[in-house]
N, C-alpha and C. Protein backbone atom coordinates (compact mmCIF):
# COMPACT_ATOMS: atom_id res chain seq x y z
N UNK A 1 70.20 136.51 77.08
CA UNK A 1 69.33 137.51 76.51
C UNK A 1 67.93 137.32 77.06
N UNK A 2 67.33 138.40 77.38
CA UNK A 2 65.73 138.43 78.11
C UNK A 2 64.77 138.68 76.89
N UNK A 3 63.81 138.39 76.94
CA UNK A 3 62.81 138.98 75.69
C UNK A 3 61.15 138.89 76.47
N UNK A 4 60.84 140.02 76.22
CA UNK A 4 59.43 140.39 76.55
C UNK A 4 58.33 139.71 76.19
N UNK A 5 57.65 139.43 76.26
CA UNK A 5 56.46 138.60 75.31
C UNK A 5 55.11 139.29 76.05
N UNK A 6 53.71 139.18 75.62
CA UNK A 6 52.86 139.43 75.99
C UNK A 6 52.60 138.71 76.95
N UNK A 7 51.71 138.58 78.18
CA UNK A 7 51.12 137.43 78.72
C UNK A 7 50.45 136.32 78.40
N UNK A 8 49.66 136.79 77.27
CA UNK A 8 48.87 135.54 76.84
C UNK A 8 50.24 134.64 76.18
N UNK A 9 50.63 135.05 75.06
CA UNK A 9 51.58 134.26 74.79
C UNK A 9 52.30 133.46 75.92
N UNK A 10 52.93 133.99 76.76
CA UNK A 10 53.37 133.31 77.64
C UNK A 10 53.06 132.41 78.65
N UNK A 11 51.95 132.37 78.81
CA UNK A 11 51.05 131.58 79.26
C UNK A 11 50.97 130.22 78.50
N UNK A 12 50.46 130.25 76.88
CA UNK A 12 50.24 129.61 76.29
C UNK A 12 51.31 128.95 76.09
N UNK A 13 53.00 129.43 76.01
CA UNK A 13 53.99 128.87 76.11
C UNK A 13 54.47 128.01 77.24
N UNK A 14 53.88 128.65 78.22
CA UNK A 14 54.41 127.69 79.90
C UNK A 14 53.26 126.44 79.71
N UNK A 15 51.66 126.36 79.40
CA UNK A 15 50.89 125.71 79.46
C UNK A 15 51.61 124.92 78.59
N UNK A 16 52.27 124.88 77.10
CA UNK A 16 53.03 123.63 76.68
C UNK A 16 51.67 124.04 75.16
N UNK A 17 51.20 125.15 74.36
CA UNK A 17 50.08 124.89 73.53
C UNK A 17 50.83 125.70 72.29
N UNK A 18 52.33 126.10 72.88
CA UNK A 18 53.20 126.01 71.83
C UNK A 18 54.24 125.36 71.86
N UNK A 19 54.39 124.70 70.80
CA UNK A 19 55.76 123.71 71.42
C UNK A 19 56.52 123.77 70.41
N UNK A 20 56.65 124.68 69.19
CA UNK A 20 57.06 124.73 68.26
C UNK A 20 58.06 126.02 68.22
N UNK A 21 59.00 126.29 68.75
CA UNK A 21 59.49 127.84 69.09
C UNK A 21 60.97 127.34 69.55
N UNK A 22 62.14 128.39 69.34
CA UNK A 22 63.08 128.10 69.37
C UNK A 22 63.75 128.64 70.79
N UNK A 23 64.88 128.25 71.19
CA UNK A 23 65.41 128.88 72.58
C UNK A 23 64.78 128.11 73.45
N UNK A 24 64.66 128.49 74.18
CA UNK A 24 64.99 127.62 76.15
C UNK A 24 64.08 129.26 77.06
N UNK A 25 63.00 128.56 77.78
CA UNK A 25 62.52 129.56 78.73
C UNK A 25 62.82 128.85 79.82
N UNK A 26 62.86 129.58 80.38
CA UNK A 26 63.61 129.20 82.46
C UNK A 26 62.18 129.95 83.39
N UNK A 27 62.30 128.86 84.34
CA UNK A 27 61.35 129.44 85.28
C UNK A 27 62.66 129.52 86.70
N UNK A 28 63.61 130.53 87.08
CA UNK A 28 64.49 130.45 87.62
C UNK A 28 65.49 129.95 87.07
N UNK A 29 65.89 128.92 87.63
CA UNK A 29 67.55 128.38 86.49
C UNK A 29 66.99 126.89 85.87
N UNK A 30 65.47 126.61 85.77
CA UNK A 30 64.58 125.75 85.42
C UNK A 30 63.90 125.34 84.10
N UNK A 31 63.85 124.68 82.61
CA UNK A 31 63.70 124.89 81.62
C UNK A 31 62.57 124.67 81.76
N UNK A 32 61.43 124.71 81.17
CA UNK A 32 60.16 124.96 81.59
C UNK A 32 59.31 123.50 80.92
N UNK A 33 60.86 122.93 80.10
CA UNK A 33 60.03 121.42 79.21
C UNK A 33 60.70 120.57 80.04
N UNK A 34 61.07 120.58 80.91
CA UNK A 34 61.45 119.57 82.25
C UNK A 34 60.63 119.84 83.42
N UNK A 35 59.62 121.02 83.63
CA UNK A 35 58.43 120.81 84.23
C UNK A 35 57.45 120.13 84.26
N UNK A 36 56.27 119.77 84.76
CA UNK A 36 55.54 118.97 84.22
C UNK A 36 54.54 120.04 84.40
N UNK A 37 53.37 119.99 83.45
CA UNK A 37 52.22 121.16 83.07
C UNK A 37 51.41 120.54 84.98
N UNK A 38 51.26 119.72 85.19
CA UNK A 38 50.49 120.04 86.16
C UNK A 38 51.62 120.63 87.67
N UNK A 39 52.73 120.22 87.73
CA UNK A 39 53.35 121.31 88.74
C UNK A 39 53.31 122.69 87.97
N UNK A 40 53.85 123.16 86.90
CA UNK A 40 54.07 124.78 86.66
C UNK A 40 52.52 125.33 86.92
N UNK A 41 50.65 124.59 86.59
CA UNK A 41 50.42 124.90 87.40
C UNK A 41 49.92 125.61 88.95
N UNK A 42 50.70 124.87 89.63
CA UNK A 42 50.74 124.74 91.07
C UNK A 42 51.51 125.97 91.27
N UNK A 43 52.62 126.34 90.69
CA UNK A 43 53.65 127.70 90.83
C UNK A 43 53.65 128.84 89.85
N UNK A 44 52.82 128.90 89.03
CA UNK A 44 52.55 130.38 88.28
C UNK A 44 50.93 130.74 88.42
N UNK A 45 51.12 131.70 88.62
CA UNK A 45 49.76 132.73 88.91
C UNK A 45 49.95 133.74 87.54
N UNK A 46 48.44 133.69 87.09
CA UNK A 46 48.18 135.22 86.16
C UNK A 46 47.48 135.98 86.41
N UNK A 47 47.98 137.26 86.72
CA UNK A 47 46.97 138.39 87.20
C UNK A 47 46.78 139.56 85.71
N UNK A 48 45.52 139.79 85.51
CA UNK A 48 45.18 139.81 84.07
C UNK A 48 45.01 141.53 84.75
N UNK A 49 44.67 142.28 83.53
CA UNK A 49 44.96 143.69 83.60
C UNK A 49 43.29 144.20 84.19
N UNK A 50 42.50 143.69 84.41
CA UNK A 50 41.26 143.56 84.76
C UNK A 50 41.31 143.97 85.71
N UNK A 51 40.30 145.16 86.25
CA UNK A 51 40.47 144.94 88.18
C UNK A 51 38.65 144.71 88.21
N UNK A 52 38.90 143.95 89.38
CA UNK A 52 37.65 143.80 90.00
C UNK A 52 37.12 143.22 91.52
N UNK A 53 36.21 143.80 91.89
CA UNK A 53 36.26 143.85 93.51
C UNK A 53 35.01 142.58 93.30
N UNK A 54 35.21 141.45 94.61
CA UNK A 54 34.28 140.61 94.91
C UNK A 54 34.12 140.21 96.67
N UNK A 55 33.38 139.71 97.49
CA UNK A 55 33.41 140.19 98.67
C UNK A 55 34.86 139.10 98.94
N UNK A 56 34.84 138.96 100.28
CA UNK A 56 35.72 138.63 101.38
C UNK A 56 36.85 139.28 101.66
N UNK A 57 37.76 138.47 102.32
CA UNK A 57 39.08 139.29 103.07
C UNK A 57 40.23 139.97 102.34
N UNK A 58 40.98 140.25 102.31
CA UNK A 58 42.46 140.50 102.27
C UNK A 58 42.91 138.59 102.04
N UNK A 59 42.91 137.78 103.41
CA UNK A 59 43.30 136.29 103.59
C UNK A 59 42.71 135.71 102.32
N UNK A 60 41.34 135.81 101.96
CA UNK A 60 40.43 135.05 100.90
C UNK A 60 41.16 134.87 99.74
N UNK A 61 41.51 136.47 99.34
CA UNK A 61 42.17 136.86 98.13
C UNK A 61 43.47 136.18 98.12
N UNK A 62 44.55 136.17 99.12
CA UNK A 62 45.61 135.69 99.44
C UNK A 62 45.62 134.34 99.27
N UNK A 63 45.08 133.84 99.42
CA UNK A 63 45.16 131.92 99.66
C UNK A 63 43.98 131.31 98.68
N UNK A 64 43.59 132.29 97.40
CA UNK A 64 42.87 131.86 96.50
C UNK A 64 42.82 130.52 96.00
N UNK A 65 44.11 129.88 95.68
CA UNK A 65 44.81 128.75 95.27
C UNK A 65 44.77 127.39 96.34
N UNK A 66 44.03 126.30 96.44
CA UNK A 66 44.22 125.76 97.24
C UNK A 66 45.50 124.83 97.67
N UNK A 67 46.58 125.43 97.16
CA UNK A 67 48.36 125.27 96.90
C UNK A 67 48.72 126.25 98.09
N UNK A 68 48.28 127.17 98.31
CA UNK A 68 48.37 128.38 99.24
C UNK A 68 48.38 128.55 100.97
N UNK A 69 49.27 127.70 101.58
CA UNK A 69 49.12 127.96 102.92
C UNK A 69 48.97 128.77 103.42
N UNK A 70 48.67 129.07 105.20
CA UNK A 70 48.85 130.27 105.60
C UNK A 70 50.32 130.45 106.04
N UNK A 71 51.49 129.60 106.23
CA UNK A 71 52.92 129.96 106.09
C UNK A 71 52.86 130.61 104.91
N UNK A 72 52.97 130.42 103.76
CA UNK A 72 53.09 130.72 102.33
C UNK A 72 52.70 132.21 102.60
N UNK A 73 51.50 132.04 102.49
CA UNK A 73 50.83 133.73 102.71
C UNK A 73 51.61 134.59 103.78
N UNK A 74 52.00 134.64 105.17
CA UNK A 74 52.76 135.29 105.96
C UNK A 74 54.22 135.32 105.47
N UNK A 75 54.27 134.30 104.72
CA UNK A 75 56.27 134.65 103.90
C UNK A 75 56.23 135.77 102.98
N UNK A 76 55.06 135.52 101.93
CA UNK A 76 54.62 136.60 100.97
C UNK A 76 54.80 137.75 101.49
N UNK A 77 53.92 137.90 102.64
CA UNK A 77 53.59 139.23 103.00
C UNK A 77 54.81 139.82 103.76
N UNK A 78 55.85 139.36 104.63
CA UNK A 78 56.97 139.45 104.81
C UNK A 78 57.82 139.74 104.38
N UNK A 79 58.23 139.78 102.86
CA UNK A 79 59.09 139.31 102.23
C UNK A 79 58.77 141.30 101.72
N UNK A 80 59.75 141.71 101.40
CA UNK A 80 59.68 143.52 101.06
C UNK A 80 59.92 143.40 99.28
C-alpha cells in the first residue's frame, strides 16, 4: 500500500524527528531506519514549491550539492 504524505512531514520522517509512527517507509526496496541520517542526507533532495531565480548556470544549479559530480549530472540529464 502507497500513502501520500505532505513533504514536510516526510522530510521530518526521513530526517528520523519522528520516530514514533507505525509501518515501514522504503527508500527503493530500502527501510529508511537502516539508513543512516547522514547518508539519506547525501541521496534526498527537497525542492519546495517556491520558485526563485538567483544568478549562475544551468551546471551551478545542477551540481548544487557538493555529492554531485559532473558524471552524476550528465546521467541525470540523459536519463528521459
Amino acid at each position: 500500500m502507497k500513502v501520500v504524505v505532505e513533504k514536510s512531514t516526510l522530510v521530518k520522517l526521513i530526517l528520523g524527528l519522528y520516530s514514533n509512527y507505525s509501518g515501514t517507509i522504503k527508500y527503493d526496496t530500502y527501510d529508511i531506519d537502516a539508513i543512516p541520517t547522514d547518508e539519506m542526507l547525501k541521496i534526498t533532495t527537497l525542492i519546495t514549491n517556491d520558485s526563485y531565480l538567483v544568478k549562475g548556470t544551468i551546471r551551478d544549479h545542477l551540481t548544487v550539492s557538493k555529492y554531485i559530480t559532473e558524471e552524476d549530472m550528465f546521467n541525470a540529464l540523459e536519463k528521459k
